[in-house]
Protein backbone atom coordinates (compact mmCIF):
# COMPACT_ATOMS: atom_id res chain seq x y z
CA UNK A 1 -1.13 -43.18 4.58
CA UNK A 2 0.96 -40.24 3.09
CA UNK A 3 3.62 -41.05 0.41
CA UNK A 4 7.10 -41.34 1.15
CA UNK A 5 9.30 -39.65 -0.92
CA UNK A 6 13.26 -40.36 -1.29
CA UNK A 7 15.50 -38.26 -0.15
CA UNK A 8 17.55 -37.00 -3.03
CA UNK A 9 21.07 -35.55 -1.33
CA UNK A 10 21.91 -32.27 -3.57
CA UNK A 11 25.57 -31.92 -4.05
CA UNK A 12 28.03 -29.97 -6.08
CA UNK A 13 26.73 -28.89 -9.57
CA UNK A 14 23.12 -29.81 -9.29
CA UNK A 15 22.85 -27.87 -5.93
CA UNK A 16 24.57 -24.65 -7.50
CA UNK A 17 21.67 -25.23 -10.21
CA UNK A 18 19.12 -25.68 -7.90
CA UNK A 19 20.43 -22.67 -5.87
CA UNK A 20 20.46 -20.38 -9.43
CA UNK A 21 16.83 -21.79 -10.50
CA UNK A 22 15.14 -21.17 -7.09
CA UNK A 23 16.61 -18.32 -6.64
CA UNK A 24 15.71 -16.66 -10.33
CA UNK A 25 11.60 -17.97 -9.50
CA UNK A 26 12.01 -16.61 -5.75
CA UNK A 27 12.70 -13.24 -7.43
CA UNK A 28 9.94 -13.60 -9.52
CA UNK A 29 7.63 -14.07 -6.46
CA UNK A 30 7.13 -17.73 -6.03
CA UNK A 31 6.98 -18.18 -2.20
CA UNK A 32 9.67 -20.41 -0.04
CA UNK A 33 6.77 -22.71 0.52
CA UNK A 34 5.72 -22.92 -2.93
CA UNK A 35 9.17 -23.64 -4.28
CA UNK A 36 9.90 -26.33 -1.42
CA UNK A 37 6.33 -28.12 -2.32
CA UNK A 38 7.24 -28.21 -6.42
CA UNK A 39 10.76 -29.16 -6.01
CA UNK A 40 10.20 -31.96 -2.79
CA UNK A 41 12.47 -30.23 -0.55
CA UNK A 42 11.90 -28.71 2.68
CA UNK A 43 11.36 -25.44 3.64
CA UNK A 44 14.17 -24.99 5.26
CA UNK A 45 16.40 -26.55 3.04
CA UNK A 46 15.25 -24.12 0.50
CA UNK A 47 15.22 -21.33 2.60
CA UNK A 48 19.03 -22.39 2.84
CA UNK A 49 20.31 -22.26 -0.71
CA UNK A 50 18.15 -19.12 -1.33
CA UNK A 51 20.47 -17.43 1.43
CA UNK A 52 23.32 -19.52 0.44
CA UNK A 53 22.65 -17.73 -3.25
CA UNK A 54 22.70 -14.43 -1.78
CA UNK A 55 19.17 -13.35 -1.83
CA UNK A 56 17.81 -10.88 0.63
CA UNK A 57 14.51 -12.74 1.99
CA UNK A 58 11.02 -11.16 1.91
CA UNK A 59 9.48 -10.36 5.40
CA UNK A 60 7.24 -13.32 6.45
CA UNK A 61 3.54 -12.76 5.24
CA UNK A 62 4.86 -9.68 2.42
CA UNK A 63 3.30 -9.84 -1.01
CA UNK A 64 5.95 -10.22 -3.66
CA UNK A 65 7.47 -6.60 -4.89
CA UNK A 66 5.89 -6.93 -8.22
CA UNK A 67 2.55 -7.39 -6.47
CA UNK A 68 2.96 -4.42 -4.85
């Protein structure tokens, strides 16, 4: 049976923190799905607060610019 994790509701400060910490190891190349996986969070939820933080996504499937 797969572990239930709780749901931790990210609001105000902490979010904006979140937002500025994914966003600085998204940069760096860390996938969406590799970020959601460390931090718990979905996908989508990351995928959220990376836009909400202004960053201009990768195209699904690209290797990270410093791969390049």
């Amino acid at each position: 049976m797969s572990e239930q994790r709780e749901r931790v509701r990210h609001k105000g400060a902490s979010r904006v923190q979140l937002a500025i910490d994914l966003k600085a190891r998204y940069e760096r190349g860390t996938s969406i799905r590799t970020l959601a996986e460390v931090t718990g969070c979905s996908y989508g939820f990351v995928r959220d607060l990376l836009k909400e933080a202004g960053v201009t996504l990768r195209a699904r499937g690209a290797a990270p610019a410093l791969a390049r």
